[in-house]
C-alpha atoms as a PDB file:
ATOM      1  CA  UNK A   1       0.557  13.761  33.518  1.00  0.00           C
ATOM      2  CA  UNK A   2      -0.241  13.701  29.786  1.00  0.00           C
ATOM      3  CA  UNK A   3       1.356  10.983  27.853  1.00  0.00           C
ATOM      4  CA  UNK A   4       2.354  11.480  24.058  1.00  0.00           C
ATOM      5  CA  UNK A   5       2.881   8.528  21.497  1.00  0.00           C
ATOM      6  CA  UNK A   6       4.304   9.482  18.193  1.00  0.00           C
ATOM      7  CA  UNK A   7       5.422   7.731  15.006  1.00  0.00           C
ATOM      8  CA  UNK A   8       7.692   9.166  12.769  1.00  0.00           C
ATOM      9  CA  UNK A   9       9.479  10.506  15.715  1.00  0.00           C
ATOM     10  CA  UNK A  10      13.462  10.509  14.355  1.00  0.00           C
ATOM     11  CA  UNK A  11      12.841  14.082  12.492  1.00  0.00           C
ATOM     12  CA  UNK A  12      10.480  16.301  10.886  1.00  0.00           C
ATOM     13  CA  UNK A  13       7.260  16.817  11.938  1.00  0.00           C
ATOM     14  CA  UNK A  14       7.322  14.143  14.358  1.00  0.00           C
ATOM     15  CA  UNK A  15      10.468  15.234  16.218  1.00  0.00           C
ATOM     16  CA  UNK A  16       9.318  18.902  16.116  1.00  0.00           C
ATOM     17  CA  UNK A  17       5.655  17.415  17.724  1.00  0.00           C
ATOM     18  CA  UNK A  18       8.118  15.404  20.219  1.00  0.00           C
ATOM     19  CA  UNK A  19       9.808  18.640  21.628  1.00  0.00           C
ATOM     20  CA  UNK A  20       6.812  20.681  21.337  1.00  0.00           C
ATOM     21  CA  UNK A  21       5.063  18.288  23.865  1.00  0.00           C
ATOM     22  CA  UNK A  22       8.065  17.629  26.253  1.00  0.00           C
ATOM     23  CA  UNK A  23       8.092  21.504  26.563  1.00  0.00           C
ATOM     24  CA  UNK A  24       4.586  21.438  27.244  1.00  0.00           C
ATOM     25  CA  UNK A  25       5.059  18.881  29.906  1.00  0.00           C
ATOM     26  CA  UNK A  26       4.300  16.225  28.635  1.00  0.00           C
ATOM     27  CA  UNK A  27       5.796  12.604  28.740  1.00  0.00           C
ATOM     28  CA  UNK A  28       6.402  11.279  25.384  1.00  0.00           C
ATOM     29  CA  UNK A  29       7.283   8.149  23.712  1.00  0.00           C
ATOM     30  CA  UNK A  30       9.110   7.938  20.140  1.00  0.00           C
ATOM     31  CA  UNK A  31       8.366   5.253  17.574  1.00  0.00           C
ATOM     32  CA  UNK A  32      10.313   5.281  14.165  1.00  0.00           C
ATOM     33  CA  UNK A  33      12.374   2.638  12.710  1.00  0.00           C
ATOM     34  CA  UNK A  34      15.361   4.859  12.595  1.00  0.00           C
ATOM     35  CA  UNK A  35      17.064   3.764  15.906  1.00  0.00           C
ATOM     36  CA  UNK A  36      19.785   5.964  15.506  1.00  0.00           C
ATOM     37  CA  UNK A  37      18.117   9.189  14.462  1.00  0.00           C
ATOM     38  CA  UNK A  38      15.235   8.454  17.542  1.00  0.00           C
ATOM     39  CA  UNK A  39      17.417   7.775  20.101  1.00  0.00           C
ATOM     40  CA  UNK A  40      18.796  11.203  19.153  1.00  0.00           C
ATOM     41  CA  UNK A  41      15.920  12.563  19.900  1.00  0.00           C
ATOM     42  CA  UNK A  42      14.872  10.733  22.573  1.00  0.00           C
ATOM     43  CA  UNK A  43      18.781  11.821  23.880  1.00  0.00           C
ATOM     44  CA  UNK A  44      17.912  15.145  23.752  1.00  0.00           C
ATOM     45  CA  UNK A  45      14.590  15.455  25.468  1.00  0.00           C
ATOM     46  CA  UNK A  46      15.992  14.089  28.385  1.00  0.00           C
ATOM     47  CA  UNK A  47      13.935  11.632  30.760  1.00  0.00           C
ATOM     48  CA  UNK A  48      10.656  12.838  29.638  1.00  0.00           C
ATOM     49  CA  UNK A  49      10.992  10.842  26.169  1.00  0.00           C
ATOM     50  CA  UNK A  50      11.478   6.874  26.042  1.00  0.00           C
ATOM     51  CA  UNK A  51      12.715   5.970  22.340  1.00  0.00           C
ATOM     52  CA  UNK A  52      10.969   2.206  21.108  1.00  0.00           C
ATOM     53  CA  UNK A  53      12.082   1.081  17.511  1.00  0.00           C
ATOM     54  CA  UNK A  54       9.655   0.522  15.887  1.00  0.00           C
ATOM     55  CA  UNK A  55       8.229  -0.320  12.105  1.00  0.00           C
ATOM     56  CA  UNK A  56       4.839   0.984  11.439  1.00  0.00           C
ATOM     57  CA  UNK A  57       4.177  -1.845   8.535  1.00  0.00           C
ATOM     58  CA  UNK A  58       4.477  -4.784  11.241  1.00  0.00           C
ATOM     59  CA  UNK A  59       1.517  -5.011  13.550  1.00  0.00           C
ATOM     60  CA  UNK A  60       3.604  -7.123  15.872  1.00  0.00           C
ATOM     61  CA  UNK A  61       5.689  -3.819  15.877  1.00  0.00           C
ATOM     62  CA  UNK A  62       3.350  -1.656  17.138  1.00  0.00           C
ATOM     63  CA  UNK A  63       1.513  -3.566  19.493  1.00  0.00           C
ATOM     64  CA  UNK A  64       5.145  -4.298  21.005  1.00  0.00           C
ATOM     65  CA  UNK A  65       5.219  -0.225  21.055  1.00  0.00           C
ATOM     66  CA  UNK A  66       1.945  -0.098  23.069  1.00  0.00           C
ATOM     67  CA  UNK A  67       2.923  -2.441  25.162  1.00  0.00           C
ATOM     68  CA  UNK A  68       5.701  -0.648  26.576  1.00  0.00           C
ATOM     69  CA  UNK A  69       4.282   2.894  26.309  1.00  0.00           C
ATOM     70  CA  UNK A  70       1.521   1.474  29.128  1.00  0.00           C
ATOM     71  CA  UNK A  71       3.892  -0.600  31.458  1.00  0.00           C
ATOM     72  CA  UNK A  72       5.886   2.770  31.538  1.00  0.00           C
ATOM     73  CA  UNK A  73       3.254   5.392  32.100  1.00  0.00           C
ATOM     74  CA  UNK A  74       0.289   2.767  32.142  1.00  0.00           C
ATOM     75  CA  UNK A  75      -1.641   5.061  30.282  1.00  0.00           C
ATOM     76  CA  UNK A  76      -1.642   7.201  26.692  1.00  0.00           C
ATOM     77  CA  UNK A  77      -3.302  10.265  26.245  1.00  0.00           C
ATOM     78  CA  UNK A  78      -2.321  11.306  22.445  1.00  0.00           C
ATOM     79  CA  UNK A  79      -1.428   9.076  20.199  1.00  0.00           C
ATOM     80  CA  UNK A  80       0.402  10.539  17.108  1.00  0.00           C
ATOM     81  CA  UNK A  81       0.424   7.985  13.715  1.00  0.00           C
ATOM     82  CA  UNK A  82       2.312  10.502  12.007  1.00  0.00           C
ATOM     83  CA  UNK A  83       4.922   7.993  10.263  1.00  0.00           C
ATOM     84  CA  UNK A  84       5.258   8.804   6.242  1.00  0.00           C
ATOM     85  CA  UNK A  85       6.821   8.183   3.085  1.00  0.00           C
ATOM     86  CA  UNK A  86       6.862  10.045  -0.461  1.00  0.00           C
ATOM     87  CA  UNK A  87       7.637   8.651  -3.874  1.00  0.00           C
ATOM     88  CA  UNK A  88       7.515  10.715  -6.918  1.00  0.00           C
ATOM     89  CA  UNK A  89       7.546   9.900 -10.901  1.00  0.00           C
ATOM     90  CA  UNK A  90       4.955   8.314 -13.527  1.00  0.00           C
ATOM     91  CA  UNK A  91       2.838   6.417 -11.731  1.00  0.00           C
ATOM     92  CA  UNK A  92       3.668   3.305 -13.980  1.00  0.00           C
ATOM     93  CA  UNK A  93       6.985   4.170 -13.471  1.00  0.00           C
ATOM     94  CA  UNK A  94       7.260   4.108  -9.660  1.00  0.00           C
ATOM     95  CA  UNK A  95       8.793   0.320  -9.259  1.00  0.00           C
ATOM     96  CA  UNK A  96       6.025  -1.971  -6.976  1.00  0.00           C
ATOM     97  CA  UNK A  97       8.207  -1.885  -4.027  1.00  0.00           C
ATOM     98  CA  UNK A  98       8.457   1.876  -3.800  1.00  0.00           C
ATOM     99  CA  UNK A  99       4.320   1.497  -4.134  1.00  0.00           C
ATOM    100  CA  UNK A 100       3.849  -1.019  -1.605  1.00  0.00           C
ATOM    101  CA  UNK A 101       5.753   0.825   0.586  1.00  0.00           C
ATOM    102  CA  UNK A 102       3.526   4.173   0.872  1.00  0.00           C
ATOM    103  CA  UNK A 103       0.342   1.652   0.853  1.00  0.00           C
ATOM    104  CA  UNK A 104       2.627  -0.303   3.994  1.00  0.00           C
ATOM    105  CA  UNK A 105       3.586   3.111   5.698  1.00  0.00           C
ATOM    106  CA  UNK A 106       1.028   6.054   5.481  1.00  0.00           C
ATOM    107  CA  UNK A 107      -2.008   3.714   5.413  1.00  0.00           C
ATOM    108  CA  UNK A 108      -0.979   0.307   6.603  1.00  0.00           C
ATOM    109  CA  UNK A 109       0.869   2.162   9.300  1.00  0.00           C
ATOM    110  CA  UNK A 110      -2.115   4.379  10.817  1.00  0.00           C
ATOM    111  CA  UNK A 111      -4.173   1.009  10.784  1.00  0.00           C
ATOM    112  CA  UNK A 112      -1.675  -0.841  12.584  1.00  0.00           C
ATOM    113  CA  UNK A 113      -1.240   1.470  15.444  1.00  0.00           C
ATOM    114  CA  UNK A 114      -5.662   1.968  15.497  1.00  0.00           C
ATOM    115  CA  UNK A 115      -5.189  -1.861  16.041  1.00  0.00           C
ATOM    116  CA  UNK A 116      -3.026  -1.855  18.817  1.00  0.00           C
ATOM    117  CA  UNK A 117      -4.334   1.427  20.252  1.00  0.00           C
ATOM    118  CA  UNK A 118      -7.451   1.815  20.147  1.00  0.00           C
ATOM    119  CA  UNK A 119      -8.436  -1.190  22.447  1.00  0.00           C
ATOM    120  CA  UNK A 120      -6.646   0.601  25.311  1.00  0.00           C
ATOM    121  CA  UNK A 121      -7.828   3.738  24.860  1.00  0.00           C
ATOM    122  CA  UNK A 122     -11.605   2.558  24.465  1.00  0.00           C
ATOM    123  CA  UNK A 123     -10.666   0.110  28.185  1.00  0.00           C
ATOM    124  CA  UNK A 124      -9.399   3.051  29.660  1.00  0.00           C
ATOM    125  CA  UNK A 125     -12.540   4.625  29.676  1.00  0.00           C
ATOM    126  CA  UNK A 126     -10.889   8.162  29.729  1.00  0.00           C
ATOM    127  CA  UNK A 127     -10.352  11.116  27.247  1.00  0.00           C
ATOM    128  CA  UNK A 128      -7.485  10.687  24.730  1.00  0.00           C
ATOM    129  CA  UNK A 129      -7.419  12.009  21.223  1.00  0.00           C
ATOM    130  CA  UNK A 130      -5.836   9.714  18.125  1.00  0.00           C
ATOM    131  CA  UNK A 131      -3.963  12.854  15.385  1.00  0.00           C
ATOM    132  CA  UNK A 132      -3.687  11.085  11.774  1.00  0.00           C
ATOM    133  CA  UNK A 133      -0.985  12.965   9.859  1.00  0.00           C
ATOM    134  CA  UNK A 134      -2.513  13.426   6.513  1.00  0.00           C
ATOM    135  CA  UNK A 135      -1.558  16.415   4.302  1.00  0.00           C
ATOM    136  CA  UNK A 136      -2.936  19.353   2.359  1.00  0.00           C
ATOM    137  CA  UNK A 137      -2.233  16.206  -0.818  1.00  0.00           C
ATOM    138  CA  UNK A 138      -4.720  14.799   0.823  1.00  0.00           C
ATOM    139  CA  UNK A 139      -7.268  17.585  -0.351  1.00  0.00           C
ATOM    140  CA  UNK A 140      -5.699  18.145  -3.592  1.00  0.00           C
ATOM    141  CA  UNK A 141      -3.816  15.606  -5.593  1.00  0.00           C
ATOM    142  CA  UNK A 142      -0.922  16.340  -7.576  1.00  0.00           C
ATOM    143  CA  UNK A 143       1.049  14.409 -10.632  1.00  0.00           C
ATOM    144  CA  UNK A 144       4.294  12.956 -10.473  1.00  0.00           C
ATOM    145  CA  UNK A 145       3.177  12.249  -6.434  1.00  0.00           C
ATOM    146  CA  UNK A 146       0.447   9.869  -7.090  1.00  0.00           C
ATOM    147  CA  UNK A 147       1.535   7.497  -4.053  1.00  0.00           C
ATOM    148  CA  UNK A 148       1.443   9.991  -1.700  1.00  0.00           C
ATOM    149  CA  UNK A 149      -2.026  11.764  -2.793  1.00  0.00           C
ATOM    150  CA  UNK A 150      -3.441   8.776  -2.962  1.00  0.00           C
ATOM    151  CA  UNK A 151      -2.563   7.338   0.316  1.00  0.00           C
ATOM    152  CA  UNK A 152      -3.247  10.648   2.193  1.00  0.00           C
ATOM    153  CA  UNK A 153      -6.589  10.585   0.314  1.00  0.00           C
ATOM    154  CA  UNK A 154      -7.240   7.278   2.150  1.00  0.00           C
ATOM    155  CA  UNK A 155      -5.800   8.808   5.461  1.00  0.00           C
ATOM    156  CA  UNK A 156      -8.587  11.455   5.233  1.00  0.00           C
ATOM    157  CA  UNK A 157     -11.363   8.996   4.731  1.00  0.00           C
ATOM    158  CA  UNK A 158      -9.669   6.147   7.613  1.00  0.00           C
ATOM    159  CA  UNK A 159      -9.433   9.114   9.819  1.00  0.00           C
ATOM    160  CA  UNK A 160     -13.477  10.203   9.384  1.00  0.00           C
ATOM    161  CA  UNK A 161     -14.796   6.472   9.513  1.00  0.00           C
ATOM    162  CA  UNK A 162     -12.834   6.170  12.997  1.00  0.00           C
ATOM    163  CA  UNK A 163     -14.316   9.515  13.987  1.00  0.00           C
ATOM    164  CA  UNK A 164     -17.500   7.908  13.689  1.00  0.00           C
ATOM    165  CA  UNK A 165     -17.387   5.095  14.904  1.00  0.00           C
ATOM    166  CA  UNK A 166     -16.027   6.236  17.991  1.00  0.00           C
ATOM    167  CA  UNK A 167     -18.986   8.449  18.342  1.00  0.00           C
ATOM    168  CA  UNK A 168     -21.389   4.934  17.509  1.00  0.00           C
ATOM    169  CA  UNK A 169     -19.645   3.648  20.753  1.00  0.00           C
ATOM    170  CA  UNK A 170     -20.108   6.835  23.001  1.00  0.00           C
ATOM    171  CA  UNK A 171     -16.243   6.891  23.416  1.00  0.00           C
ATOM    172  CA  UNK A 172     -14.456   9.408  25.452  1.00  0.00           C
ATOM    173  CA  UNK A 173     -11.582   9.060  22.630  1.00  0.00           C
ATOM    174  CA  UNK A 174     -11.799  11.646  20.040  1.00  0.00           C
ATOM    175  CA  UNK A 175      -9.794  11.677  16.867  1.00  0.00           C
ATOM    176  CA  UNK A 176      -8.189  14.969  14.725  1.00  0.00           C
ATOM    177  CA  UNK A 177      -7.413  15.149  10.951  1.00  0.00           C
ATOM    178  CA  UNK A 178      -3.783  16.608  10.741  1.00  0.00           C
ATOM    179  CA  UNK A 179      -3.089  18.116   7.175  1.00  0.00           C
ATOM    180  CA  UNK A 180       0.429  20.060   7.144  1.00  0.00           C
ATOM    181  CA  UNK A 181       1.390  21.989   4.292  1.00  0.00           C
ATOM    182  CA  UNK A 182       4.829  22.983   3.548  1.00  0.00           C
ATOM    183  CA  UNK A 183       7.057  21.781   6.766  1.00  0.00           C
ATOM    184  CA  UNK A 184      10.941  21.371   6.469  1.00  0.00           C
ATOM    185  CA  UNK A 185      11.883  17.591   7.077  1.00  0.00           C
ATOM    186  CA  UNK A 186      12.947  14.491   5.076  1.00  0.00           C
ATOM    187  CA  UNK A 187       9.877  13.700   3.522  1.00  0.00           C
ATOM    188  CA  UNK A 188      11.702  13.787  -0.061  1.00  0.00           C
ATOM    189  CA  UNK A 189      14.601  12.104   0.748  1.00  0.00           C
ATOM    190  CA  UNK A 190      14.138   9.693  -1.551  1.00  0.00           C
ATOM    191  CA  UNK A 191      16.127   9.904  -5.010  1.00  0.00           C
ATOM    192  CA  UNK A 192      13.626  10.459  -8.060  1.00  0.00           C
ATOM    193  CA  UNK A 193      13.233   8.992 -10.984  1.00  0.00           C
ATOM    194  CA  UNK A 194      14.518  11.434 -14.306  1.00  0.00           C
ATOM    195  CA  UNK A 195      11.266  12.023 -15.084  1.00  0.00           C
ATOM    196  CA  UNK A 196      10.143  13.635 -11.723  1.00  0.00           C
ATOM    197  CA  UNK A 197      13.964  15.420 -11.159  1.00  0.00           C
ATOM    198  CA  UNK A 198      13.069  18.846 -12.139  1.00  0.00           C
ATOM    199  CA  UNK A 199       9.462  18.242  -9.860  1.00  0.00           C
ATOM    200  CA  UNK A 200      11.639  17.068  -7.193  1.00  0.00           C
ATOM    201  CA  UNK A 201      13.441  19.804  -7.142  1.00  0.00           C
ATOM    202  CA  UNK A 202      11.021  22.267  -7.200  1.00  0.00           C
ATOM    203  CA  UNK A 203       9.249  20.866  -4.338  1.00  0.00           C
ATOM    204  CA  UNK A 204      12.090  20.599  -2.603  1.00  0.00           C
ATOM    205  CA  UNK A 205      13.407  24.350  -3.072  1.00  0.00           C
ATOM    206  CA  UNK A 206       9.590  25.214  -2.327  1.00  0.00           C
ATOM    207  CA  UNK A 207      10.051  23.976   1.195  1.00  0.00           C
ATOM    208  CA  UNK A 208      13.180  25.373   2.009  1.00  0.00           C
ATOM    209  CA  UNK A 209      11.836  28.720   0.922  1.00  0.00           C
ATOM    210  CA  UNK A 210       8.326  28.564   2.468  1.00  0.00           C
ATOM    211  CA  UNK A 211       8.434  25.683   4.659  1.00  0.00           C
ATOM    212  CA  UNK A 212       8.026  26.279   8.342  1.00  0.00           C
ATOM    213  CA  UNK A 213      10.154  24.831  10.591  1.00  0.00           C
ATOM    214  CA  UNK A 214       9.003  21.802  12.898  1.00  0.00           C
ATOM    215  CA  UNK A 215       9.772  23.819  15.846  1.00  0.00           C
ATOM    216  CA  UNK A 216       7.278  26.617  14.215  1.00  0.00           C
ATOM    217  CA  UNK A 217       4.539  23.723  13.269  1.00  0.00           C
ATOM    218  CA  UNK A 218       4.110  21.481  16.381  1.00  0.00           C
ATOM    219  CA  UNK A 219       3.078  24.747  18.323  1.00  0.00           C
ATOM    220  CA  UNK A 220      -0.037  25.231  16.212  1.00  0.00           C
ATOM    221  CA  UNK A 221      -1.031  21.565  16.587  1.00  0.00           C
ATOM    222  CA  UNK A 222      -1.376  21.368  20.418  1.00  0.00           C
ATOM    223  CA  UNK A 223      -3.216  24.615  19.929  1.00  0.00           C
ATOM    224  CA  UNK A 224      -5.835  23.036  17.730  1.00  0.00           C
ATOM    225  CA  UNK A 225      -5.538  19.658  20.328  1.00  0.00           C
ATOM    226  CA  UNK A 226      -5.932  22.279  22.956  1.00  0.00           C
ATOM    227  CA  UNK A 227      -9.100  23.695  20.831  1.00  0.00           C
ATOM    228  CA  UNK A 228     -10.296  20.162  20.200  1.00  0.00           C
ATOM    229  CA  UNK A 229     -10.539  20.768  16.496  1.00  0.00           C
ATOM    230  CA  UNK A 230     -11.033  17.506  14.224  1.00  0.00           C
ATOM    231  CA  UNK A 231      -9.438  19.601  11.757  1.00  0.00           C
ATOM    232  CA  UNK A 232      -6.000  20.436  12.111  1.00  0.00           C
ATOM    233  CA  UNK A 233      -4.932  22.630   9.665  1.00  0.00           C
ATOM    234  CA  UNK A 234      -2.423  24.852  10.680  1.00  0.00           C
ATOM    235  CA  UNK A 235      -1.469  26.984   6.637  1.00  0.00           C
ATOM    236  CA  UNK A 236      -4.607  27.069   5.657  1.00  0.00           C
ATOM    237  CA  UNK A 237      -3.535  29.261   3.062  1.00  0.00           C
ATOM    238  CA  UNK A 238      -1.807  26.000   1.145  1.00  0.00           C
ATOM    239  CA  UNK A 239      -5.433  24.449   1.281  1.00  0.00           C
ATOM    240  CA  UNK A 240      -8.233  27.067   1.119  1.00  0.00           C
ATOM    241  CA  UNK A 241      -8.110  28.553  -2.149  1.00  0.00           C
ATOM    242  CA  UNK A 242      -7.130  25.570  -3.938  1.00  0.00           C
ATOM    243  CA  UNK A 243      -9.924  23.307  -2.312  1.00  0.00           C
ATOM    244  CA  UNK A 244     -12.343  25.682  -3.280  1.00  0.00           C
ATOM    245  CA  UNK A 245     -11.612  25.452  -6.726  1.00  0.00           C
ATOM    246  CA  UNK A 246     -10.984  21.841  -6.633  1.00  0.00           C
ATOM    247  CA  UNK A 247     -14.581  21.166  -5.427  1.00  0.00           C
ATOM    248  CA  UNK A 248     -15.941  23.407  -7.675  1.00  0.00           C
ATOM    249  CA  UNK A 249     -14.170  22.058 -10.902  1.00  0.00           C
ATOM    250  CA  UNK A 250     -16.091  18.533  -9.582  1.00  0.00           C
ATOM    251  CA  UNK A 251     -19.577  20.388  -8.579  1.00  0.00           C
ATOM    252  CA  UNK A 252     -19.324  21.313 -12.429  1.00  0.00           C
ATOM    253  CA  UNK A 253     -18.536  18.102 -13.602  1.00  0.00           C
ATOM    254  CA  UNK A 254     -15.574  20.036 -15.443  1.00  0.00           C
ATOM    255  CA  UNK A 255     -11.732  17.844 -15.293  1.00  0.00           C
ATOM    256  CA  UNK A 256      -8.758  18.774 -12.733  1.00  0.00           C
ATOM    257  CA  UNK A 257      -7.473  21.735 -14.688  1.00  0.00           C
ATOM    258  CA  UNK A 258      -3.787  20.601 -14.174  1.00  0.00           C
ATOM    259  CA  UNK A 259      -4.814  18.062 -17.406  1.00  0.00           C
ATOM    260  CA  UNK A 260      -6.029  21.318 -19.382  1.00  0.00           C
ATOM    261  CA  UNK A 261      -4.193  22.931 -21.457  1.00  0.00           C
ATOM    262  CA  UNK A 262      -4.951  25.889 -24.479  1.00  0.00           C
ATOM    263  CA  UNK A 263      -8.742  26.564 -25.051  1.00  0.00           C
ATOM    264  CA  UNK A 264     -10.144  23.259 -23.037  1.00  0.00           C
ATOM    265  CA  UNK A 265      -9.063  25.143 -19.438  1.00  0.00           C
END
């Protein structure tokens, strides 16, 4: 039995991840702190899936959520922190609570299910494998997104300071770097600003056009899991070239070219 523990689980990436792994098997239990949309899910994978409300801010939350993923299975094999929020606009403009929240959710969030987690996995004394959900904005920031760039920034560097210390310890746990690029969800559900409209828009009509499905992601995750890559990268063609040039722009000391314009680019 392989047991699955995923945030974010009421749509998107996390719901596609959720099916992906009850077809695979697997048992899986659902954390998000949309009851309705997770029991949904939960509803719909049948008696492999238990559905626990949960909010990823409050550490009381998820060590509730641990709790009852072990007295039901009394063990977890994967543990998903794949809960996320986006904000766009100026980034003086973005109002503090819409700021806290990303720093509470996509950071705060991972942390407070490492906390409850990664006691019992370490105990266990068994391979498991923590998946981060960062994001190709992880590798290359963007303007009018600043919240979520910078918070998946810090998701890449959480994710590679866990890595290692998990190796200090000689730990049968291993940890993966997930960076999506364009997948169909909810992850701009939130109403922009007028300054970040036309953005909003873009990006939004950029994933319904070139977005794969969740159904058509999760697949290539638990190949990579499968593979035991620490990278999980599964369009590598919305972080390659653009990486490239990003860390060659810094190698040359030379500014991101997206604050170029005329003869300075």
């Amino acid at each position: 039995m392989t047991v699955a523990v995923i945030t974010g689980a009421a749509s998107g990436i996390g719901a596609g991840l959720a099916h992906e792994a009850v077809r695979r098997g697997m048992r899986v239990v659902l954390a998000d702190r949309d009851a309705r949309g997770l029991e949904a899910v939960a509803q719909a994978l049948g008696d492999a899936a238990i559905a626990v409300p949960t909010d990823v801010t409050d550490p009381a939350s998820l060590e509730a959520l641990a709790e009852r993923a072990y007295a039901a299975h009394g063990q977890v094999d994967l543990l998903f922190n794949n809960a996320g929020v986006l904000s766009t606009g100026f980034t003086w403009e973005i109002p503090a609570d819409r700021w806290q929240m990303s720093l509470d959710v996509n950071i705060g969030g991972i942390v407070n299910g490492l906390r409850a987690f990664v006691p019992r996995l370490i105990a266990a004394d068994r391979p498991a494998r923590i998946i981060n959900t960062a994001s190709v904005g992880g590798f290359l920031p963007a303007p009018l997104m600043a919240p979520y760039s910078a918070t998946k920034f810090a998701t890449v560097a959480l994710t590679e300071s866990l890595a290692g210390e998990l190796a200090m310890l000689k730990s049968k746990v291993q940890v993966s770097l997930l960076a999506p690029g364009p997948v169909k969800s909810e992850i701009f559900r939130e109403a922009p600003s007028d300054a970040s409209r036309q953005f909003h828009e873009t990006m939004v009509g950029m994933l319904d056009q070139n977005g794969l499905t969740p159904d058509e992601f999760a697949p290539l995750v638990f190949e990579a899991i499968a593979r035991g890559d620490y990278w999980i990268i599964p369009q590598p063609e919305a972080l390659d070239e653009g990486f490239a040039a990003r860390n060659a722009l810094i190698t040359a000391r030379k500014a991101p070219q997206f604050y170029l314009t005329g003869d300075d680019a």
